[in-house]
C-alpha atoms as a PDB file:
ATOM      1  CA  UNK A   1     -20.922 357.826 114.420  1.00  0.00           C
ATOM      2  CA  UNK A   2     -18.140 357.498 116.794  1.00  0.00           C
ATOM      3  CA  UNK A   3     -18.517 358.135 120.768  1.00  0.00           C
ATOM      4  CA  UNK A   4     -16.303 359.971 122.896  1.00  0.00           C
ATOM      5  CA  UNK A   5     -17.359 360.834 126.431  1.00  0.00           C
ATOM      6  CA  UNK A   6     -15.177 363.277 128.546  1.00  0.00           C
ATOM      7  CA  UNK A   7     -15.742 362.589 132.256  1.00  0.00           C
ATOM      8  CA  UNK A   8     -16.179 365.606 134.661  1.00  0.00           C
ATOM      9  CA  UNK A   9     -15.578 365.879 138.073  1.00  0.00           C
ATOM     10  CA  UNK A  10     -15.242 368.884 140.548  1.00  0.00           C
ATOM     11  CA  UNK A  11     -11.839 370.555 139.810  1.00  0.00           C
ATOM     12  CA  UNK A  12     -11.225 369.110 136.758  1.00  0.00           C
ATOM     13  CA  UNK A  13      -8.311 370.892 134.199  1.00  0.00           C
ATOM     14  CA  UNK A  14     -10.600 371.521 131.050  1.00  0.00           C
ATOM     15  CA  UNK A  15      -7.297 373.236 128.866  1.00  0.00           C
ATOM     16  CA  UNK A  16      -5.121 369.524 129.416  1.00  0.00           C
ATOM     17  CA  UNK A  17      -7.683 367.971 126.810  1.00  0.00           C
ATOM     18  CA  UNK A  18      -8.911 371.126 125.006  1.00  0.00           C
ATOM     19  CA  UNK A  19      -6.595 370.338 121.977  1.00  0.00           C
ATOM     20  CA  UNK A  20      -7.910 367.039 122.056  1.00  0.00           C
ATOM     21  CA  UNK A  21     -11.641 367.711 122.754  1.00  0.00           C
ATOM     22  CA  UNK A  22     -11.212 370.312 119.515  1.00  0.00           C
ATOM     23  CA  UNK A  23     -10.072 368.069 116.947  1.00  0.00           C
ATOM     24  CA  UNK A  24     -12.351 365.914 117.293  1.00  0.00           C
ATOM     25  CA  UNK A  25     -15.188 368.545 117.240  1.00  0.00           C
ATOM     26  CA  UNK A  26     -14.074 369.156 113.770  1.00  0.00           C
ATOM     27  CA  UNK A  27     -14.352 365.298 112.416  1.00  0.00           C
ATOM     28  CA  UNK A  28     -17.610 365.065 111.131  1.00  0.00           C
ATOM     29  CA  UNK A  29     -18.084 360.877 112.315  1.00  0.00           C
ATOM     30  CA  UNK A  30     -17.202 361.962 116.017  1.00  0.00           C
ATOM     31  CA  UNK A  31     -19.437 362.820 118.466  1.00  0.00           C
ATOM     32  CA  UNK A  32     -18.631 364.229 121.830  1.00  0.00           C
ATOM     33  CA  UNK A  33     -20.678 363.923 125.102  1.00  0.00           C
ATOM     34  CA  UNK A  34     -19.916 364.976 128.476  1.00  0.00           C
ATOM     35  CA  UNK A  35     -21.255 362.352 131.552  1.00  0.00           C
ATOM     36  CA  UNK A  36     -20.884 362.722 134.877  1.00  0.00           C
ATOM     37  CA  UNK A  37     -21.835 360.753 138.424  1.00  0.00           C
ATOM     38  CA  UNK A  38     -24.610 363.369 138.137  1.00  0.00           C
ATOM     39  CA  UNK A  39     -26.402 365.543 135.082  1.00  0.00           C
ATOM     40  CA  UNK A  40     -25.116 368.807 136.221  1.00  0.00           C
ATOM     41  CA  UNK A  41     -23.053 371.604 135.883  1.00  0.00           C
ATOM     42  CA  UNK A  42     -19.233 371.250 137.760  1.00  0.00           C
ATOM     43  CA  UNK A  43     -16.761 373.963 138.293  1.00  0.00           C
ATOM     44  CA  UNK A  44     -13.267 373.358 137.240  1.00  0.00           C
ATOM     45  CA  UNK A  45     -10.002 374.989 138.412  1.00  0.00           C
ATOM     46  CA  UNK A  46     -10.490 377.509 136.296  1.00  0.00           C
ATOM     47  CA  UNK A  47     -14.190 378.726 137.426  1.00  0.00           C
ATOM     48  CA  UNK A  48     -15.383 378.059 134.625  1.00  0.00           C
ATOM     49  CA  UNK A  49     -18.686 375.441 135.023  1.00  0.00           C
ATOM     50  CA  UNK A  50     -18.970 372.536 132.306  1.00  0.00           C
ATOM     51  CA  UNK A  51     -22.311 371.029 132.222  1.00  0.00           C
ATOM     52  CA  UNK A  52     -22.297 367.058 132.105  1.00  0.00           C
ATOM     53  CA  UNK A  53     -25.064 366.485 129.433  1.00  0.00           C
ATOM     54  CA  UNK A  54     -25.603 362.945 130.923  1.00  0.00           C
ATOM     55  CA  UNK A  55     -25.120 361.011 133.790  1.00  0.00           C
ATOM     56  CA  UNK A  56     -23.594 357.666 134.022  1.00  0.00           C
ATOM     57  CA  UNK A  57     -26.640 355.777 134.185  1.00  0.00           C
ATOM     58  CA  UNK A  58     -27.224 357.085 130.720  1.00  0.00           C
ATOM     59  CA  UNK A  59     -24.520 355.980 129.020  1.00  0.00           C
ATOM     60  CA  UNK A  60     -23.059 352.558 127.944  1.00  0.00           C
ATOM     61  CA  UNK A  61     -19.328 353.141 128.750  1.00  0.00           C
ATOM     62  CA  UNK A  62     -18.448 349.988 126.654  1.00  0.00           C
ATOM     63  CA  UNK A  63     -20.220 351.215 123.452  1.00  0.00           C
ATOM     64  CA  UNK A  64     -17.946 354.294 123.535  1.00  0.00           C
ATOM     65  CA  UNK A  65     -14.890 354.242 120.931  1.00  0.00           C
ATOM     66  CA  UNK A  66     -12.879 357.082 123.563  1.00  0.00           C
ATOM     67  CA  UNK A  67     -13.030 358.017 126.879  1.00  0.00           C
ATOM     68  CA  UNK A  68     -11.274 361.302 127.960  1.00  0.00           C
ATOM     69  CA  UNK A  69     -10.787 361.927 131.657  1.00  0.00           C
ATOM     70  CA  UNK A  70      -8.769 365.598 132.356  1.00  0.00           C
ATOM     71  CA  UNK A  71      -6.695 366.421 135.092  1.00  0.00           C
ATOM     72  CA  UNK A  72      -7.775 367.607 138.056  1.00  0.00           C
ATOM     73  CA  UNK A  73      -6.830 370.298 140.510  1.00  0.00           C
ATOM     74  CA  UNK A  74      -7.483 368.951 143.573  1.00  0.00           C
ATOM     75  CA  UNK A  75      -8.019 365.145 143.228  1.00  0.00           C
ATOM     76  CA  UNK A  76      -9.243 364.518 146.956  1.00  0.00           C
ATOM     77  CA  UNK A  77     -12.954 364.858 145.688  1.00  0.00           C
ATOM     78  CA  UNK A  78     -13.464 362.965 142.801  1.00  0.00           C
ATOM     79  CA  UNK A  79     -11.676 360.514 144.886  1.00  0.00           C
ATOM     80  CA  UNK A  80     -13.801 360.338 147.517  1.00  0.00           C
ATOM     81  CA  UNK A  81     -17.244 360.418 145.429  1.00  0.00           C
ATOM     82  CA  UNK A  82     -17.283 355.762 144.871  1.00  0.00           C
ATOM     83  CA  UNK A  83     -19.577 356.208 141.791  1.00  0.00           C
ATOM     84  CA  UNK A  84     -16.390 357.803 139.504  1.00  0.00           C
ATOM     85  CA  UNK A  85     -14.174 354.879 140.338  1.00  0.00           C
ATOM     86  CA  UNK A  86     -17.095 352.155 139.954  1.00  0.00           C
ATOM     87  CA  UNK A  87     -17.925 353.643 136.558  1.00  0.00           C
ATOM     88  CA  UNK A  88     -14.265 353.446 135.386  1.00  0.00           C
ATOM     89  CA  UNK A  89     -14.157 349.578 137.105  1.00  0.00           C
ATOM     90  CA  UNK A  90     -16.915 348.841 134.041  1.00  0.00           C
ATOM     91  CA  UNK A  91     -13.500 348.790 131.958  1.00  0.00           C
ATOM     92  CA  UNK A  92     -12.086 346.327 133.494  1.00  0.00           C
ATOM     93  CA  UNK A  93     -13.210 343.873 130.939  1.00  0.00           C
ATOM     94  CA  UNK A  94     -11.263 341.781 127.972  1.00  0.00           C
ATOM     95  CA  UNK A  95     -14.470 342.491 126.310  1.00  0.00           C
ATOM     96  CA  UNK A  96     -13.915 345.486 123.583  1.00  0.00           C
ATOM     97  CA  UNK A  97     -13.472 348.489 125.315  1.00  0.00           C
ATOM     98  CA  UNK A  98     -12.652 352.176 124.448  1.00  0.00           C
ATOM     99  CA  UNK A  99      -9.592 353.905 124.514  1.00  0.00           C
ATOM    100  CA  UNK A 100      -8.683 355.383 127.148  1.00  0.00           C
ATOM    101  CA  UNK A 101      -7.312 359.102 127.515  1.00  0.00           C
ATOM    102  CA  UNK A 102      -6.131 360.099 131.019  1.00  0.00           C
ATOM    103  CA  UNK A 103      -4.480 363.597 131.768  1.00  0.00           C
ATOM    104  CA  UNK A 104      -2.555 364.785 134.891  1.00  0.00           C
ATOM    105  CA  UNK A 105      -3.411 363.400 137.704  1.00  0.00           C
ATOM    106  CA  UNK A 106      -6.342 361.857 136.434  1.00  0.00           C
ATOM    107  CA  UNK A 107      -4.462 358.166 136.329  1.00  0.00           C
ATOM    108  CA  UNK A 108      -5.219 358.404 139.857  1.00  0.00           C
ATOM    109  CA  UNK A 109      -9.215 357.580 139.489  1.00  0.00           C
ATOM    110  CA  UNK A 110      -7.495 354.913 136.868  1.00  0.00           C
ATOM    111  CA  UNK A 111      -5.358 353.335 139.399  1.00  0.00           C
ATOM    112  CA  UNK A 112      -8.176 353.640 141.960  1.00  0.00           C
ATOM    113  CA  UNK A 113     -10.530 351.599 139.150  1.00  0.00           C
ATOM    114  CA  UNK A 114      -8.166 348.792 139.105  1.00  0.00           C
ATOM    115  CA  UNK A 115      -6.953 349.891 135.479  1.00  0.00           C
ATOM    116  CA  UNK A 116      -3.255 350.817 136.102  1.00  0.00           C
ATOM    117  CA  UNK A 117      -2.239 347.434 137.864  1.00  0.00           C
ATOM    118  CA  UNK A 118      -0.828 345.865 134.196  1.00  0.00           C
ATOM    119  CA  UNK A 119      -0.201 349.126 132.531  1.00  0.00           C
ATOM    120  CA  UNK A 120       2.743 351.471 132.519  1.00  0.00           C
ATOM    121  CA  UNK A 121       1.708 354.946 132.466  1.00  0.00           C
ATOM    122  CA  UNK A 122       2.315 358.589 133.192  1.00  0.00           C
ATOM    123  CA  UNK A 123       0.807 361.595 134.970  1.00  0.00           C
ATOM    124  CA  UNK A 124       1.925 365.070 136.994  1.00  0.00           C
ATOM    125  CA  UNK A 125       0.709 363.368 140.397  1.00  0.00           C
ATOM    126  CA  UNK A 126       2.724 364.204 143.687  1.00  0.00           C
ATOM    127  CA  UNK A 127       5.311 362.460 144.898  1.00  0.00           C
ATOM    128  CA  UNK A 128       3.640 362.633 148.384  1.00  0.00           C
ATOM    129  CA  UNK A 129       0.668 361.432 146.698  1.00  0.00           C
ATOM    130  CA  UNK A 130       1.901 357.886 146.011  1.00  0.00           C
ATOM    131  CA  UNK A 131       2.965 357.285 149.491  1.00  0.00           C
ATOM    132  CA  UNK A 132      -0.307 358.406 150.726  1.00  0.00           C
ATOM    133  CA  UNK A 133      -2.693 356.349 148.218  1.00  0.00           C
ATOM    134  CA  UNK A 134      -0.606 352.887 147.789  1.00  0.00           C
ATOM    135  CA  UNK A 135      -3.524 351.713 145.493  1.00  0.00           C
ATOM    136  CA  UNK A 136      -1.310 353.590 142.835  1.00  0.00           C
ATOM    137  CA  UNK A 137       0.623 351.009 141.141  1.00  0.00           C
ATOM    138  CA  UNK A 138       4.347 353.413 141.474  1.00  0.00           C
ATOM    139  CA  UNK A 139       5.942 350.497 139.697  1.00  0.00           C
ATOM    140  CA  UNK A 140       4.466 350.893 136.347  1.00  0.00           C
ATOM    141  CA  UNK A 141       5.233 354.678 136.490  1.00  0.00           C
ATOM    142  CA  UNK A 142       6.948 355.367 133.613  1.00  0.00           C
ATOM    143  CA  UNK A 143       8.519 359.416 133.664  1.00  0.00           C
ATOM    144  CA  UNK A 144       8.307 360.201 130.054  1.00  0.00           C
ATOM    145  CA  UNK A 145       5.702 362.848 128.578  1.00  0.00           C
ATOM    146  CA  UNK A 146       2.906 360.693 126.799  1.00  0.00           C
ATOM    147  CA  UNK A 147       2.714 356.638 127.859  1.00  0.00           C
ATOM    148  CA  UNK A 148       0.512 354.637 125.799  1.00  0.00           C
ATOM    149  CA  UNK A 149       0.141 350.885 127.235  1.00  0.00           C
ATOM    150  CA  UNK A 150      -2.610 348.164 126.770  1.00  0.00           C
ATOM    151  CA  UNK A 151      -4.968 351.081 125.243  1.00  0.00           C
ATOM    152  CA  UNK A 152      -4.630 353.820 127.789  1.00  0.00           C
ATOM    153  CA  UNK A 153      -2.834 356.949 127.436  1.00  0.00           C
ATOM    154  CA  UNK A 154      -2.004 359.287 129.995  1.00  0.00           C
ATOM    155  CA  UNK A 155       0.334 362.446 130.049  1.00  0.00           C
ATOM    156  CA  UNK A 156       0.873 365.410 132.197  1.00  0.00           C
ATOM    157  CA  UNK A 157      -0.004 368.661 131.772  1.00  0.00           C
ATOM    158  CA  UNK A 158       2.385 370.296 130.294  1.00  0.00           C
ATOM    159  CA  UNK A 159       2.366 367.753 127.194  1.00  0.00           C
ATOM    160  CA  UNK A 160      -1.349 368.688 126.339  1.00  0.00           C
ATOM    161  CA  UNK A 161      -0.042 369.392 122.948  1.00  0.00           C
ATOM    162  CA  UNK A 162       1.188 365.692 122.521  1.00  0.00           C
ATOM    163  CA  UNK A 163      -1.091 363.973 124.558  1.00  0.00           C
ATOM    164  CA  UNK A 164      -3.688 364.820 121.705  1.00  0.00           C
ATOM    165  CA  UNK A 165      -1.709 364.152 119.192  1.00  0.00           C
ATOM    166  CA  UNK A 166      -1.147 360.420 120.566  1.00  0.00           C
ATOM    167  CA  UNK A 167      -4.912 360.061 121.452  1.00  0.00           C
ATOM    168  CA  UNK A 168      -6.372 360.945 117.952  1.00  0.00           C
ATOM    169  CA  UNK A 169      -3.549 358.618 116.508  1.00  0.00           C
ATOM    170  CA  UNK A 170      -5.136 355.786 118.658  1.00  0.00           C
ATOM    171  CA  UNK A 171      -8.334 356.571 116.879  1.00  0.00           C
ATOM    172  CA  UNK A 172      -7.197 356.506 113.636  1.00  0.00           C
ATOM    173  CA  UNK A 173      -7.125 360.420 113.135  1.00  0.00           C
ATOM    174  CA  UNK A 174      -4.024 361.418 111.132  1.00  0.00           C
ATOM    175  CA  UNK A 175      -2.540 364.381 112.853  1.00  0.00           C
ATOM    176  CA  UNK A 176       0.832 366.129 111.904  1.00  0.00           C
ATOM    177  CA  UNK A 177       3.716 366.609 114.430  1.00  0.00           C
ATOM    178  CA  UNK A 178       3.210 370.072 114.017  1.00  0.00           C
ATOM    179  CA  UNK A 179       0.012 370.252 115.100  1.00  0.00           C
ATOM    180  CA  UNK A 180       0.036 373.549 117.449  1.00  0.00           C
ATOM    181  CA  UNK A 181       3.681 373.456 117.977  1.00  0.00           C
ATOM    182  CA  UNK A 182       5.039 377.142 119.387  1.00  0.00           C
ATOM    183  CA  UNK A 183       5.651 379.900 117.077  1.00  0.00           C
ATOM    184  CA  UNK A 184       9.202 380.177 115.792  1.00  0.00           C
ATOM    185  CA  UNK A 185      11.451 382.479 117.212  1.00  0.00           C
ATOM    186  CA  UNK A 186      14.269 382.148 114.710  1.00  0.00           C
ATOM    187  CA  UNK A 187      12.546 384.548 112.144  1.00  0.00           C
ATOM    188  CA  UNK A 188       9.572 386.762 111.532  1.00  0.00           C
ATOM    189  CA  UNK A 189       6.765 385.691 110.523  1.00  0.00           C
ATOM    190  CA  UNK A 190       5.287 387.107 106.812  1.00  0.00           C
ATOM    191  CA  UNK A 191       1.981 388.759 105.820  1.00  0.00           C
ATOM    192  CA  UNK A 192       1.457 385.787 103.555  1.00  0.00           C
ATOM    193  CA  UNK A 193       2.058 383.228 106.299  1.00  0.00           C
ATOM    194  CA  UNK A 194      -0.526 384.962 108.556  1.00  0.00           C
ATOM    195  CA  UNK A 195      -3.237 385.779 106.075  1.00  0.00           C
ATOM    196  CA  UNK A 196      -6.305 383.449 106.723  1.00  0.00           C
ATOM    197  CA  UNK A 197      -9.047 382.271 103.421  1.00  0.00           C
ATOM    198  CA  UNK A 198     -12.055 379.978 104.358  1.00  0.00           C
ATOM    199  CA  UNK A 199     -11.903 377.294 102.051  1.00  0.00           C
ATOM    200  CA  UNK A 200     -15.796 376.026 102.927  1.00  0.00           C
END
């Protein structure tokens, strides 16, 4: 069975990675666990509360084949709290390690972890924010949507769609282009095209 663990923090963006977090709650050799500094229940930008099943003294972040960290609203917290950044620093290893998914401003606890200092990468982080938190390698910035480099992947927001698609592509999940692209506007849609069967 394959391991993914999606961090959680306070504030964290649970739509960015929802597409993600989905598709692989449909392949049956996946497994997904939420961790956390601590086992508990943290509010995200949304109000909504996600519980962390485990906290990271229960895990082995190494053993994990896919680590999913989501954006987060205000980053200020998670930043401040040392136990998210020394949990990330565990990847900081030439040892095998899992890939790494990173939404929004997210790269930010990456950057903080030591990861981002020989990897390009991507995120919807502040301008402001750079100057204010030189630990952020700005010369590896790269302003495209999705940036995959030396097994991390980060994105902002508004690629969600894509950012999943290039993260379950790193793990070997075969996913279309199409996957959840917007509805057409050139023409209707039929009956036909928007009648459902379950094919179980």
């Amino acid at each position: 069975m394959k391991q993914c663990l999606v961090m959680l923090y306070p504030g964290l963006c649970n739509f960015e990675i929802a597409a993600l977090t989905e598709i692989l709650a449909f392949e049956d050799d996946w497994q997904v666990t939420t961790v956390g500094a601590e086992q508990c229940a943290y509010q995200g930008e949304d109000g909504l509360a996600i519980l962390a099943q485990k906290d990271f003294s229960q895990v082995d972040l190494l053993a994990a084949d896919l680590l999913i960290l989501p954006g987060i609203d205000d980053y200020h917290e998670p930043l401040a709290d040392p136990r998210n950044a020394a949990f990330l620093a565990q990847l900081q290893t030439t040892a095998k390690r899992p890939i790494i998914a990173a939404m929004s401003s997210s790269p930010i606890l990456l950057a903080k972890a030591g990861l981002l200092a020989d990897t390009k990468f991507t995120g919807g982080i502040f301008e402001e924010t750079y100057a204010k938190n030189p630990f952020i390698p700005k010369q590896n910035l790269v302003r495209q949507p999705v940036v995959v480099d030396n097994g991390i992947i980060t994105s902002s927001f508004q690629f969600f769609r894509e950012f999943a698609i290039a993260a379950d592509r790193a793990c070997g999940i075969q996913m279309s282009d199409r996957f959840l692209e917007p509805a057409r506007t050139d023409r209707p849609y039929t009956a036909e095209e928007l009648t459902y069967h379950f094919a179980g």
